[in-house]
C-alpha atoms as a PDB file:
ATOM      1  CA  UNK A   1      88.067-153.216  82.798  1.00  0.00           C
ATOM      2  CA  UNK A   2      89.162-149.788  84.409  1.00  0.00           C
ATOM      3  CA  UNK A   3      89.849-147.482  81.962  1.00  0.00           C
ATOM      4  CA  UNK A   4      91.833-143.949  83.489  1.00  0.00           C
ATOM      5  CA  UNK A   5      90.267-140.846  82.973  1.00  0.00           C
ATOM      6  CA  UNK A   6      93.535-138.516  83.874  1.00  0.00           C
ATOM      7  CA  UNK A   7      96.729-138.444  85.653  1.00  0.00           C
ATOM      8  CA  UNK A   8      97.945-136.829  88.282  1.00  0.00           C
ATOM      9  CA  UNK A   9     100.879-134.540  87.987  1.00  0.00           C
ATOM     10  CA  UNK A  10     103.240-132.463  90.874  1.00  0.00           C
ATOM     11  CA  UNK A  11     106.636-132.007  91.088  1.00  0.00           C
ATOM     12  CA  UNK A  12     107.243-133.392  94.130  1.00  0.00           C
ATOM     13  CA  UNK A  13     110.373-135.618  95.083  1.00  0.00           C
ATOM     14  CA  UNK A  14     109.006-137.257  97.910  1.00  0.00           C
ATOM     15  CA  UNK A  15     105.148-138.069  98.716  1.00  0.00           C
ATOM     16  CA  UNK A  16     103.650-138.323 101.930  1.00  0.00           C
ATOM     17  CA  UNK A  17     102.668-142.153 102.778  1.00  0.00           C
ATOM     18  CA  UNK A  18      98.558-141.386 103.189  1.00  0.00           C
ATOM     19  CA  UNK A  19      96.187-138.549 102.076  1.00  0.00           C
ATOM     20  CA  UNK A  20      95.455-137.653 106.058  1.00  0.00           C
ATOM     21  CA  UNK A  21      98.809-136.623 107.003  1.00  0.00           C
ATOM     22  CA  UNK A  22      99.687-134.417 103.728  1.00  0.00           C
ATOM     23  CA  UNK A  23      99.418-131.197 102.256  1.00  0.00           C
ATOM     24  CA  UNK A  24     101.098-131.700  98.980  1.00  0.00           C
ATOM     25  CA  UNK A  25      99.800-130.046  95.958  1.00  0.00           C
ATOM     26  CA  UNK A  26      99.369-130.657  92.833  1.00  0.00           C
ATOM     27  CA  UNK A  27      96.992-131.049  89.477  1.00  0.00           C
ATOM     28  CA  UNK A  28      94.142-133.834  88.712  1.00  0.00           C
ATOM     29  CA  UNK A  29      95.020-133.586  84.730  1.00  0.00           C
ATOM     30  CA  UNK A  30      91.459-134.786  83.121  1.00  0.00           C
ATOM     31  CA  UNK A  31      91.536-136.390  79.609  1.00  0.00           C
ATOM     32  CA  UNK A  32      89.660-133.952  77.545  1.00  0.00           C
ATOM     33  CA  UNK A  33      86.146-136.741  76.744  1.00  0.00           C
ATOM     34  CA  UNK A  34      85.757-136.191  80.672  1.00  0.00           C
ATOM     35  CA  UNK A  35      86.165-132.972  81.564  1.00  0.00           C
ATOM     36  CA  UNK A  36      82.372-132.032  80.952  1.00  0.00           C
ATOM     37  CA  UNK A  37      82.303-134.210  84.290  1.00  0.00           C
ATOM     38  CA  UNK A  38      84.375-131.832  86.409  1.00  0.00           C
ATOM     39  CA  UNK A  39      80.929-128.826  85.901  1.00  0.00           C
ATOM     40  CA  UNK A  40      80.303-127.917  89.155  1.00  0.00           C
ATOM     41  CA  UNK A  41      83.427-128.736  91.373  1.00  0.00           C
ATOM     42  CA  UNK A  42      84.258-125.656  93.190  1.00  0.00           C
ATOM     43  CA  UNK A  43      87.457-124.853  95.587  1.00  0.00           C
ATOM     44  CA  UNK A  44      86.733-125.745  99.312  1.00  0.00           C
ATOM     45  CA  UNK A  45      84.766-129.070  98.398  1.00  0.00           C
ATOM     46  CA  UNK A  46      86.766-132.344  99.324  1.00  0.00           C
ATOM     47  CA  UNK A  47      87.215-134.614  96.426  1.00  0.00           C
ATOM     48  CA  UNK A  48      87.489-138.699  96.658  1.00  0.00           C
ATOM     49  CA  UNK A  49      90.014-139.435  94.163  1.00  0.00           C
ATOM     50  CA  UNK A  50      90.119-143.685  92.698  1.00  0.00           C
ATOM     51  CA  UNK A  51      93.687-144.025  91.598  1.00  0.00           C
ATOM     52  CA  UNK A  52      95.828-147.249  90.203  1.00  0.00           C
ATOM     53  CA  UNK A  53      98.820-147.918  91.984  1.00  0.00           C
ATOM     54  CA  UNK A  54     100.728-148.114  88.926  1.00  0.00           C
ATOM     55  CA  UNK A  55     103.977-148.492  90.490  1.00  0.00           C
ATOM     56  CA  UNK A  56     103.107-151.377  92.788  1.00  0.00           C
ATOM     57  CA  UNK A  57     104.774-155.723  92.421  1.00  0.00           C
ATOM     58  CA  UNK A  58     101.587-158.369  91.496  1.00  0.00           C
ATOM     59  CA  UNK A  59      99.979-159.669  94.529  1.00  0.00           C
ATOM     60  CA  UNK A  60     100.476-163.271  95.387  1.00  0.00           C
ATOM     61  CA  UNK A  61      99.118-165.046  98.283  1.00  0.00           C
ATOM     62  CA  UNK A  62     102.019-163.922 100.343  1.00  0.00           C
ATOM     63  CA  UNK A  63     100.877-160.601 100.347  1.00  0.00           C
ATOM     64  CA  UNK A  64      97.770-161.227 102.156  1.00  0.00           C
ATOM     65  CA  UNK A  65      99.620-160.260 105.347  1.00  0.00           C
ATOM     66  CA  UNK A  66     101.812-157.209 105.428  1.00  0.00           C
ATOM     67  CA  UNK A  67     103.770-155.868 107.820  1.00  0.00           C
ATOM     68  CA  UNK A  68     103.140-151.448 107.825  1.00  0.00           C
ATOM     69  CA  UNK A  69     105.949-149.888 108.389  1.00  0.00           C
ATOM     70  CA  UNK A  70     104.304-148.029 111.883  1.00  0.00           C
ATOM     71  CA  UNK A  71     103.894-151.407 112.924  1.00  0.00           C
ATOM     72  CA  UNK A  72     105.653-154.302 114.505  1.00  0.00           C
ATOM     73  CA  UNK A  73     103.441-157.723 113.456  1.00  0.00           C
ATOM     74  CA  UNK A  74     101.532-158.299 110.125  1.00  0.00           C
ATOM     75  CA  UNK A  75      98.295-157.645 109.404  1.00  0.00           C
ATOM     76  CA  UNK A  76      95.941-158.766 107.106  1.00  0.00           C
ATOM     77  CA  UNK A  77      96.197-156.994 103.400  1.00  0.00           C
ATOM     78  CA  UNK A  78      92.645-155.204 103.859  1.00  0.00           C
ATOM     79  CA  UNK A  79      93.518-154.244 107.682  1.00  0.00           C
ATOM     80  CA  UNK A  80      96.220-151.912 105.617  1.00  0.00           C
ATOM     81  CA  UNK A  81      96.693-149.426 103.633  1.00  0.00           C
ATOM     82  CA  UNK A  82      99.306-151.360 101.721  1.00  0.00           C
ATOM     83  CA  UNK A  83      99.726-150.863  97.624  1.00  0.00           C
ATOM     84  CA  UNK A  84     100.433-154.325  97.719  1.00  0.00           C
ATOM     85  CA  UNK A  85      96.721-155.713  96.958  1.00  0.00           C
ATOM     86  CA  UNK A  86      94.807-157.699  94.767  1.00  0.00           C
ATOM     87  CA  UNK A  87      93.140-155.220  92.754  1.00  0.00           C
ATOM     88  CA  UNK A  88      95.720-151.964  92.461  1.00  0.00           C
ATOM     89  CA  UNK A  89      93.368-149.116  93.847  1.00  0.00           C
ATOM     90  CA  UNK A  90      94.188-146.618  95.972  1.00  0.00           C
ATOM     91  CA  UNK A  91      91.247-143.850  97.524  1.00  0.00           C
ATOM     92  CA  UNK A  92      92.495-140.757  98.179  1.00  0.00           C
ATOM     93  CA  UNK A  93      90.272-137.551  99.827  1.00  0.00           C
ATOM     94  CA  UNK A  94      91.830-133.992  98.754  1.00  0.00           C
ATOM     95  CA  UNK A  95      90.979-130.606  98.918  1.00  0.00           C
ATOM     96  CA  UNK A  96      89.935-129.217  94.900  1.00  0.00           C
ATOM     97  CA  UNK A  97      92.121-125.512  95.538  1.00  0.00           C
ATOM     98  CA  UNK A  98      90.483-124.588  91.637  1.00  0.00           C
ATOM     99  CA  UNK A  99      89.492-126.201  88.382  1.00  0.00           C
ATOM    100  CA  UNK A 100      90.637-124.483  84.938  1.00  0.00           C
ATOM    101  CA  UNK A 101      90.960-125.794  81.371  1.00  0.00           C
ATOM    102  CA  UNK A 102      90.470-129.627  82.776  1.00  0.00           C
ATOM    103  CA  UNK A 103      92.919-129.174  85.592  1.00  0.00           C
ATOM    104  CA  UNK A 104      91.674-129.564  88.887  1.00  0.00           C
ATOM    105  CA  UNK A 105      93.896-128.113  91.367  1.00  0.00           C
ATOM    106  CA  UNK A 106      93.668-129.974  94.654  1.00  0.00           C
ATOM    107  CA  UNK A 107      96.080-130.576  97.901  1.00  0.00           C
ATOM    108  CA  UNK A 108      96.505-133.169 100.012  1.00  0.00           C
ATOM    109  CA  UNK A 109      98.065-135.609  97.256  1.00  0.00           C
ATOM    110  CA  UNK A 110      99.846-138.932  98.359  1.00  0.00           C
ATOM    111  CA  UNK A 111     100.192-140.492  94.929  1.00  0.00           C
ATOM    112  CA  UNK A 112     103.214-140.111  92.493  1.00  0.00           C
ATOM    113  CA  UNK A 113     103.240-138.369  89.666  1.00  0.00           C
ATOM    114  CA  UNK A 114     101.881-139.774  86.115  1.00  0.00           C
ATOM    115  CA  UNK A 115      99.577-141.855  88.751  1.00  0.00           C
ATOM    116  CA  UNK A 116      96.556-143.364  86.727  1.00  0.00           C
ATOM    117  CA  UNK A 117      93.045-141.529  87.998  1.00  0.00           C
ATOM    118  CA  UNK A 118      90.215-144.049  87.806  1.00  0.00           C
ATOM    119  CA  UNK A 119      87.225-141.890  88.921  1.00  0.00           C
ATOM    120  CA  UNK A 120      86.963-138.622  90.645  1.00  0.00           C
ATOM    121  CA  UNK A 121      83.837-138.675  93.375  1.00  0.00           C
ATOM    122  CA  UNK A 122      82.639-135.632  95.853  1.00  0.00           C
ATOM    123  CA  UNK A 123      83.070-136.535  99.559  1.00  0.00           C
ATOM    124  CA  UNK A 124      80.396-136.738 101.943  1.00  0.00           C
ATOM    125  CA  UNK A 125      80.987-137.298 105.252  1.00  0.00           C
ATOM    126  CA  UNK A 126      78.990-139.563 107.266  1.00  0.00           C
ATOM    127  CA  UNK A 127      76.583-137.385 109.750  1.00  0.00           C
ATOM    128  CA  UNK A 128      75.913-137.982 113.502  1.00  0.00           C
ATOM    129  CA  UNK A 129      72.591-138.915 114.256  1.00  0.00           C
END
């Protein structure tokens, strides 16, 4: 069982479909048992962010292929970045802006506010060679 460490909270009206293409801002709220975790997350660093789609229908077997809405056939559920999927988790890579008082700052946000945060992990990017 997942249990959510924090939630995610902007004020946003409209949020950009994937992490890669946005540059809304907007706070990582930590429940207070976890925030010992956030010790050495500094500004700059880019921040993998495990998040429930909270808002998203059950998956049923006819949700295995998905039409995206940049495309024009279906593809198969794990070819997409689709909240529709059999276990609700999105991965999301921002940029942490600051961390204060259990509040990490971070932009780059493509989940809704009063999202569910699973697990906050730092990003390291795969080197050449």
């Amino acid at each position: 069982m997942l249990i959510p460490i924090g939630v995610v909270r902007h004020d946003a009206s409209d949020v950009p479909r994937h992490c890669s293409i946005s540059e809304l801002e907007g706070e990582l709220v930590i429940d207070e048992a976890y925030r010992p975790g956030l010790d050495d997350l500094e500004p700059g660093q880019e921040l993998v962010v495990l998040w429930q789609f909270h808002l998203s229908p059950p998956f049923t077997k006819e949700h295995l292929h998905q039409t995206p809405p940049n495309q024009d056939r279906p593809k198969g559920v794990f070819a997409t970045c689709s909240p529709v999927r059999p276990n609700p988790i999105g991965l999301s890579v921002v940029e942490v802006l600051a961390v204060e008082d259990g509040v990490v700052r971070v932009r780059g946000l493509d989940m809704y506010d009063g999202t569910p945060i699973l697990d906050l992990k730092p990003h390291k990017a795969r080197s050449s060679g």
